[in-house]
Protein backbone atom coordinates (compact mmCIF):
# COMPACT_ATOMS: atom_id res chain seq x y z
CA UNK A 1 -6.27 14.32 -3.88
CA UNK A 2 -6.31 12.12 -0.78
CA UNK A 3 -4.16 9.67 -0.04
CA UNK A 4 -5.66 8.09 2.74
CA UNK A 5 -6.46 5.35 0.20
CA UNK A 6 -2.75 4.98 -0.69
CA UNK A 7 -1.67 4.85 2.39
CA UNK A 8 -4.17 2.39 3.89
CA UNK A 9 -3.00 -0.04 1.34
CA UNK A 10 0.47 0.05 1.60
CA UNK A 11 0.47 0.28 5.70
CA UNK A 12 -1.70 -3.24 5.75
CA UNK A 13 0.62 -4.65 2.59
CA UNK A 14 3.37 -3.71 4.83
CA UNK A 15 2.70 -5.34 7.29
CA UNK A 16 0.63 -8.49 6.31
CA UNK A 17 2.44 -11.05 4.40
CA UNK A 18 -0.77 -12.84 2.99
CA UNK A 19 -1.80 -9.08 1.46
CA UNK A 20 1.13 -8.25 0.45
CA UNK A 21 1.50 -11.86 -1.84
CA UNK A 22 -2.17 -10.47 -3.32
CA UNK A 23 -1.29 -7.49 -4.15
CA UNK A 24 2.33 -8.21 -6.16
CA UNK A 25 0.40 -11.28 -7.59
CA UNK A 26 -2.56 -9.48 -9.19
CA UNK A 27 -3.04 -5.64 -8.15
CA UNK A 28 -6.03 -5.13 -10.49
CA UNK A 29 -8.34 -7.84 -8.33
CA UNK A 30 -6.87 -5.97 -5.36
CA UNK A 31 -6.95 -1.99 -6.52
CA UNK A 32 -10.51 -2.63 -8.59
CA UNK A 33 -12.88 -1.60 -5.71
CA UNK A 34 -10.07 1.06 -3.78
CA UNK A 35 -11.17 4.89 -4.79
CA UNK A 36 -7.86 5.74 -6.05
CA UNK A 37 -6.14 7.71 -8.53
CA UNK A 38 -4.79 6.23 -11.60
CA UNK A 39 -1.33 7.52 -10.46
CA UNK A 40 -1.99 5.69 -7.37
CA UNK A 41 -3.27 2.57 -9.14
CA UNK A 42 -0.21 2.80 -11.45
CA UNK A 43 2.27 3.58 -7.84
CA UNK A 44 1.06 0.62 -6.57
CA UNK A 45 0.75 -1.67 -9.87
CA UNK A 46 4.83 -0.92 -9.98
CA UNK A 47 5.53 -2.43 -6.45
CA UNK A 48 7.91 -5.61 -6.22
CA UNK A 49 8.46 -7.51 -3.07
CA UNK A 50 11.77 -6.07 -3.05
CA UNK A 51 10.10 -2.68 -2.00
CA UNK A 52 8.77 -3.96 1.01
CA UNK A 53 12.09 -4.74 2.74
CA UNK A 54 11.82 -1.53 4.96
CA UNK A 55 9.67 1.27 4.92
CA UNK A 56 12.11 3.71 3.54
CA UNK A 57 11.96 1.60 0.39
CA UNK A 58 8.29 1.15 0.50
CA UNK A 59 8.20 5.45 0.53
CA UNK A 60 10.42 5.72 -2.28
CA UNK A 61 8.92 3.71 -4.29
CA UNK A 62 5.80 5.20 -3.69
CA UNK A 63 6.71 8.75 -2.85
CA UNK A 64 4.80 9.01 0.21
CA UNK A 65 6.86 10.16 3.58
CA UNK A 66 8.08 7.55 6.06
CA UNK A 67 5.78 9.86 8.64
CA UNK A 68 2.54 9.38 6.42
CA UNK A 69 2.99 5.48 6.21
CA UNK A 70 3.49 5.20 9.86
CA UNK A 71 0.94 7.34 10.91
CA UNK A 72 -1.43 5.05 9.40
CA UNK A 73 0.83 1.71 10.39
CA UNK A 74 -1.70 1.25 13.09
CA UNK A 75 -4.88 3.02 12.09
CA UNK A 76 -7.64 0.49 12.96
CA UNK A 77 -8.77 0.00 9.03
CA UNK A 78 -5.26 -0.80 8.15
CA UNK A 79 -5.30 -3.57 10.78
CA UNK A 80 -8.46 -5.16 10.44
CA UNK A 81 -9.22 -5.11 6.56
CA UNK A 82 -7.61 -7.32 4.11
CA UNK A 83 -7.32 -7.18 0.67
């Protein structure tokens, strides 16, 4: 399974506040078009804003690496597409 998907998600929710606010508010409007897993769905359904704080928390509550999320931190899709 790919997580490029994952990871694209939580590197823009990371680091836009207005995304972010969507996606802890209603993830189902946010994760229904995203070709994800249900584990992933379910990963991401789970987040509080509490996880954001730094991206050590984000990975653990995820279970991605802190290397994977910043990898794609500034991948061009991450920047320019919003929930």
């Amino acid at each position: 399974m790919s997580q490029r998907e994952l990871l694209l998600v939580l590197a823009h929710a990371h680091g836009c506040s207005a995304c972010r606010e969507r996606l802890l508010a209603d993830p189902p409007s946010v994760l229904r078009s995203r070709s994800l897993s249900d584990a992933e769905k379910d990963a991401l359904t789970r987040l509080k804003a509490e996880d954001f704080i730094t991206p050590e928390t984000l990975t653990r509550a995820t279970g991605c690496t802190r290397n994977q999320l910043e990898e794609y931190q500034n991948h061009p899709v991450t920047r320019l597409r919003h929930f």
